[in-house]
C-alpha atoms as a PDB file:
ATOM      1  CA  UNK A   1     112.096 138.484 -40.796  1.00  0.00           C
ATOM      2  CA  UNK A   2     114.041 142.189 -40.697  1.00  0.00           C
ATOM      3  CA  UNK A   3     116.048 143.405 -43.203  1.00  0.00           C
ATOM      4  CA  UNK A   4     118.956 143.652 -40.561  1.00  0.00           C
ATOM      5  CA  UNK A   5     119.590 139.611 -40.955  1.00  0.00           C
ATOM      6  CA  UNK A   6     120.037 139.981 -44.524  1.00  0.00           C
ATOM      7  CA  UNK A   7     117.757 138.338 -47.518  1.00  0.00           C
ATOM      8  CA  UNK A   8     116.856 134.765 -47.525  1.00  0.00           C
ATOM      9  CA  UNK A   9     118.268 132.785 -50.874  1.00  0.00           C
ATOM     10  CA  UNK A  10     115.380 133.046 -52.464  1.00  0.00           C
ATOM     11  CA  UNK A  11     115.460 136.963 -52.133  1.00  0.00           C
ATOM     12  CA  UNK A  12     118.766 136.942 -53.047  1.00  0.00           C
ATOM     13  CA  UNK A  13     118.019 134.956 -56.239  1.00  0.00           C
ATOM     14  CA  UNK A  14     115.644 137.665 -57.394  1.00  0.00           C
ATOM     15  CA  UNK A  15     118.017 140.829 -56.977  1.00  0.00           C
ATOM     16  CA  UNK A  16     121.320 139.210 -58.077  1.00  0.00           C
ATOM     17  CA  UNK A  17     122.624 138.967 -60.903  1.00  0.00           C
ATOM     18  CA  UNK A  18     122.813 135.590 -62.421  1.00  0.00           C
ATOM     19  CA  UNK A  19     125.785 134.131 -64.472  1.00  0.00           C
ATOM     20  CA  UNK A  20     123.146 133.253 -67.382  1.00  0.00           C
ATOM     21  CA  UNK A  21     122.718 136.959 -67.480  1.00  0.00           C
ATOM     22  CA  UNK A  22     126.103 137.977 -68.627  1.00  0.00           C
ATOM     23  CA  UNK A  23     127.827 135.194 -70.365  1.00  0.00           C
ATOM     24  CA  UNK A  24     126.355 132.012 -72.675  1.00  0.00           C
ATOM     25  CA  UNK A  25     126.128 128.995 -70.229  1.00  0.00           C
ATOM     26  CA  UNK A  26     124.844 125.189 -70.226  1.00  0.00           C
ATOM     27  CA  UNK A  27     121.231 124.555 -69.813  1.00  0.00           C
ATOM     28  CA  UNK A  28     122.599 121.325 -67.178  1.00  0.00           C
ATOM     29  CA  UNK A  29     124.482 124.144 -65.427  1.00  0.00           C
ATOM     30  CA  UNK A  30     123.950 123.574 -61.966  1.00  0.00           C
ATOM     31  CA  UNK A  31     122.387 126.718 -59.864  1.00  0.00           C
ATOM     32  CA  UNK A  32     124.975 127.040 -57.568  1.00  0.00           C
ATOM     33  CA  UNK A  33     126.971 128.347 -60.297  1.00  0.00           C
ATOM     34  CA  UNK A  34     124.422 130.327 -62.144  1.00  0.00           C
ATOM     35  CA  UNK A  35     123.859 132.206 -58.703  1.00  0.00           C
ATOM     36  CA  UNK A  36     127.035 133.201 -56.947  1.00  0.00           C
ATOM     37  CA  UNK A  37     125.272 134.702 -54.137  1.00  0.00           C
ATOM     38  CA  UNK A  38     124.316 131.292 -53.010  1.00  0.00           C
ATOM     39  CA  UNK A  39     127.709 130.561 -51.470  1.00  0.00           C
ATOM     40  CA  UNK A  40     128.063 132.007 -48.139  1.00  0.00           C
ATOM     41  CA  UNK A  41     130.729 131.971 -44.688  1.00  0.00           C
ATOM     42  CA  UNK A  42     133.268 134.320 -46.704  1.00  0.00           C
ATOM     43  CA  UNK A  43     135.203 136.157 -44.252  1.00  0.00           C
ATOM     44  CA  UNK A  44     133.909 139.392 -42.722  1.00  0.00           C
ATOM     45  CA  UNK A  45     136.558 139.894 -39.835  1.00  0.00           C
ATOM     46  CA  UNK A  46     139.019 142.754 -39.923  1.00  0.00           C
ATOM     47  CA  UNK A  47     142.683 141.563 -39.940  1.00  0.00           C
ATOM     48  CA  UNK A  48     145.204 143.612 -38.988  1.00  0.00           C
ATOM     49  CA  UNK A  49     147.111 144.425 -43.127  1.00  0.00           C
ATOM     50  CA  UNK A  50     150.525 143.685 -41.465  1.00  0.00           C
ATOM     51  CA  UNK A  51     149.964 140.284 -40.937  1.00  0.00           C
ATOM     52  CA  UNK A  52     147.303 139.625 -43.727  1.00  0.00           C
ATOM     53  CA  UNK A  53     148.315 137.031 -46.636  1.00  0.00           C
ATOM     54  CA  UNK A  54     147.228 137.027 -50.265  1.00  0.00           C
ATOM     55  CA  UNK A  55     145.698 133.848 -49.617  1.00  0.00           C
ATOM     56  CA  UNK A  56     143.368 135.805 -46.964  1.00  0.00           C
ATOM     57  CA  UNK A  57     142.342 138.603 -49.356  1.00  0.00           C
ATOM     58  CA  UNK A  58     141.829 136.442 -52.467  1.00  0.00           C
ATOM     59  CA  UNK A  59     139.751 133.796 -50.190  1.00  0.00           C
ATOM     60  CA  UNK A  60     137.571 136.331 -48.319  1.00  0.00           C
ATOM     61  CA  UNK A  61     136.003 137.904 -51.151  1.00  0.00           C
ATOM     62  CA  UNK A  62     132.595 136.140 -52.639  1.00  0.00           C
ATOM     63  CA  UNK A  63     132.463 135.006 -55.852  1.00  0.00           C
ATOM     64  CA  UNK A  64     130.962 137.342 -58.822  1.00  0.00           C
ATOM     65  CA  UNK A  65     128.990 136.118 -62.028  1.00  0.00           C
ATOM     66  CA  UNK A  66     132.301 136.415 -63.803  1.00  0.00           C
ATOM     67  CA  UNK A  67     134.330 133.919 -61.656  1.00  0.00           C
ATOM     68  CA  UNK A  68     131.682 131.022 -62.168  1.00  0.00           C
ATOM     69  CA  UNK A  69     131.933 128.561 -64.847  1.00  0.00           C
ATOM     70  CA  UNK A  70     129.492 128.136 -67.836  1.00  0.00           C
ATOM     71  CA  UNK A  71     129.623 124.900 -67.878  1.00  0.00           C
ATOM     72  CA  UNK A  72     130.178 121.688 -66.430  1.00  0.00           C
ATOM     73  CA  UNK A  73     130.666 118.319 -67.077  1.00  0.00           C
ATOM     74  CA  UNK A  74     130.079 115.556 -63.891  1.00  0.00           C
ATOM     75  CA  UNK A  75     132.540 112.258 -63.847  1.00  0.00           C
ATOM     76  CA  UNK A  76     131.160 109.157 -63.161  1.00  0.00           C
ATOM     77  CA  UNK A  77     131.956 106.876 -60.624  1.00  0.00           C
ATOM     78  CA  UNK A  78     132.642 104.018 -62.075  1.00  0.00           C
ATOM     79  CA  UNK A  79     136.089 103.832 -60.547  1.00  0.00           C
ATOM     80  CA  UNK A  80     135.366 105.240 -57.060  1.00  0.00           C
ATOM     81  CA  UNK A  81     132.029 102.437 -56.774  1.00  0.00           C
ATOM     82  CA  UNK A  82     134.080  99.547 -57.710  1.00  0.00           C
ATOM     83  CA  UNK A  83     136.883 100.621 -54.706  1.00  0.00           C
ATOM     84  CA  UNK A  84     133.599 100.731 -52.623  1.00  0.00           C
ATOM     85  CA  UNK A  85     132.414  97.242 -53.663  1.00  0.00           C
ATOM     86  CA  UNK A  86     136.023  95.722 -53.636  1.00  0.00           C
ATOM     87  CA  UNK A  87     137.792  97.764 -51.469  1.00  0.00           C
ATOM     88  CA  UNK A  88     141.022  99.683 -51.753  1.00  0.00           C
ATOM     89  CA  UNK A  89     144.317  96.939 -53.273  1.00  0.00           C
ATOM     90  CA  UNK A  90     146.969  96.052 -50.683  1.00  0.00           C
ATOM     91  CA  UNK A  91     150.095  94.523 -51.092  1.00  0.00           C
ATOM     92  CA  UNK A  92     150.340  91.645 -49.294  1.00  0.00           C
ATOM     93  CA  UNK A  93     153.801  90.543 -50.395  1.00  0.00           C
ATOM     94  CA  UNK A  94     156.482  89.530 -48.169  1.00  0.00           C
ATOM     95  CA  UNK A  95     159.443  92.075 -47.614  1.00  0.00           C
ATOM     96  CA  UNK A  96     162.630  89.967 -47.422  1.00  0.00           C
ATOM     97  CA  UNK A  97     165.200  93.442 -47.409  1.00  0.00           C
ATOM     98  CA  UNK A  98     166.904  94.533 -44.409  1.00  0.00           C
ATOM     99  CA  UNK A  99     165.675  97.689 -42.885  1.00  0.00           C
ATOM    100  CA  UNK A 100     169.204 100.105 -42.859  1.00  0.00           C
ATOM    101  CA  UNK A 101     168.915 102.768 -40.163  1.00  0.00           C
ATOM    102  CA  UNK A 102     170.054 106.259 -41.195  1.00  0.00           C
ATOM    103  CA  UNK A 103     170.626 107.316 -37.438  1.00  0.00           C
ATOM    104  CA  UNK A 104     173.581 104.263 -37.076  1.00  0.00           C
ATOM    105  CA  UNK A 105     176.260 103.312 -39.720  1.00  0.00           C
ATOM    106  CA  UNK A 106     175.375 102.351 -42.661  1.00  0.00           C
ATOM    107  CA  UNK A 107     176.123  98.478 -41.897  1.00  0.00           C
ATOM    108  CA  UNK A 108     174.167  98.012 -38.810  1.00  0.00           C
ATOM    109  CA  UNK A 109     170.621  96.764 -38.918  1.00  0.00           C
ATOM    110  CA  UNK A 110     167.620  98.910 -37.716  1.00  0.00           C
ATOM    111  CA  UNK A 111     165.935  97.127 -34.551  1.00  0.00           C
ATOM    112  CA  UNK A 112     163.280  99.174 -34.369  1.00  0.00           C
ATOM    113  CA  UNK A 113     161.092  96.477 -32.165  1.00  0.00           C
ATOM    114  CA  UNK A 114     164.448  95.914 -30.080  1.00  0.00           C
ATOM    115  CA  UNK A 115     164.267  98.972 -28.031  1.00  0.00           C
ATOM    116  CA  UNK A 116     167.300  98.697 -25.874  1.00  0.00           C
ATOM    117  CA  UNK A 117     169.154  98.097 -28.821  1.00  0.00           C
ATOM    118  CA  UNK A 118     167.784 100.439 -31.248  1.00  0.00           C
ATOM    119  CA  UNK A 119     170.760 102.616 -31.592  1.00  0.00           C
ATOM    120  CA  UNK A 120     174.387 101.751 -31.797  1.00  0.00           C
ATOM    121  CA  UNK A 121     175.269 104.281 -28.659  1.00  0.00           C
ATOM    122  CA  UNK A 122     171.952 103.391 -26.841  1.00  0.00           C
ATOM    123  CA  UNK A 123     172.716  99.494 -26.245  1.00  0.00           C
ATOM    124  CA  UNK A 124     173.386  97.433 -23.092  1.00  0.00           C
ATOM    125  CA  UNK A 125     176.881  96.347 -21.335  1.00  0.00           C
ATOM    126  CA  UNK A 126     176.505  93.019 -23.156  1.00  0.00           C
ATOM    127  CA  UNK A 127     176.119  94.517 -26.452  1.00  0.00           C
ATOM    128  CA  UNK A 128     178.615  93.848 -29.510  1.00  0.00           C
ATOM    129  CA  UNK A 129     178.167  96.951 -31.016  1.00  0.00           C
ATOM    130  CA  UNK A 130     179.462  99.182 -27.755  1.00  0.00           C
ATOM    131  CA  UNK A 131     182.337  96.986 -27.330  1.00  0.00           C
ATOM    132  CA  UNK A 132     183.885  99.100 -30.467  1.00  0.00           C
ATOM    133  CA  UNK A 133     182.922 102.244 -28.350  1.00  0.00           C
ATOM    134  CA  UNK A 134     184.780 101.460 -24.934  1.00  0.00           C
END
C-alpha cells in the first residue's frame, strides 16, 4: 500500500491521539469514540465561501479527541422489541364527524371521493350547490 492513499485504521490508531489520552473516560467506552480518526467521508470539496452555510463548515470538519464523549450509557430495547413482536397500535375506531372542506364554505361537506363534485364551483349542471351561482 503507498502512503499516497492514506493510513489504514489500524495505522491511524497508532499515530492519533486517543480521547483516553487527554480526558478521564469509561472503561465500556466504545472505540469509535476513544479514536476520532475512525470516522471518515467528511467533506474535502472546495465550495465557493459565497454560497457556503455554517451548517457546511461546522459538518465538514472531523471530529477531535475533545468533541468525543467520555462516556456512554446504551438504552435497552425493551420498548422498541415489544413494537417488533406486537407491532406498532392502530386505531381502529370508527370516525362518525363530517369532513369540512377549507377550499368551500364552511357548511358544505368535503366529497373528496366525489370528484365531479369536489368543489362548490367545480360541480355539474344538475348540481344544488351551482344553482346559488347562476
Amino acid at each position: 500500500m503507498s502512503d499516497e492513499e492514506g493510513p489504514t485504521p489500524s495505522q491511524a490508531d497508532d499515530r492519533s491521539p486517543k480521547t483516553s489520552d487527554v480526558y478521564r473516560v469509561d472503561g465500556d467506552l466504545p472505540t469509535r469514540f476513544n479514536n476520532p480518526d475512525c470516522f471518515r467521508g467528511y467533506s474535502k470539496k472546495a465550495v465557493h465561501p459565497m454560497y457556503r452555510t455554517t451548517n457546511q463548515t461546522y459538518g465538514g470538519k472531523k471530529p477531535t479527541v475533545h468533541e468525543m464523549p467520555t462516556s456512554f450509557s446504551g438504552t435497552r430495547r425493551g420498548f422498541s422489541e415489544q413494537l417488533v413482536r406486537g407491532g406498532m397500535y392502530g386505531d381502529h375506531g370508527f370516525n362518525t364527524s363530517l369532513e369540512r372542506s377549507a377550499i368551500s364554505s364552511p357548511a358544505s361537506i368535503n366529497k373528496l371521493y366525489d370528484r365531479r363534485n369536489f368543489h362548490r364551483l367545480y360541480g355539474g349542471a344538475g348540481d344544488e350547490t351551482n344553482a346559488e351561482l347562476k
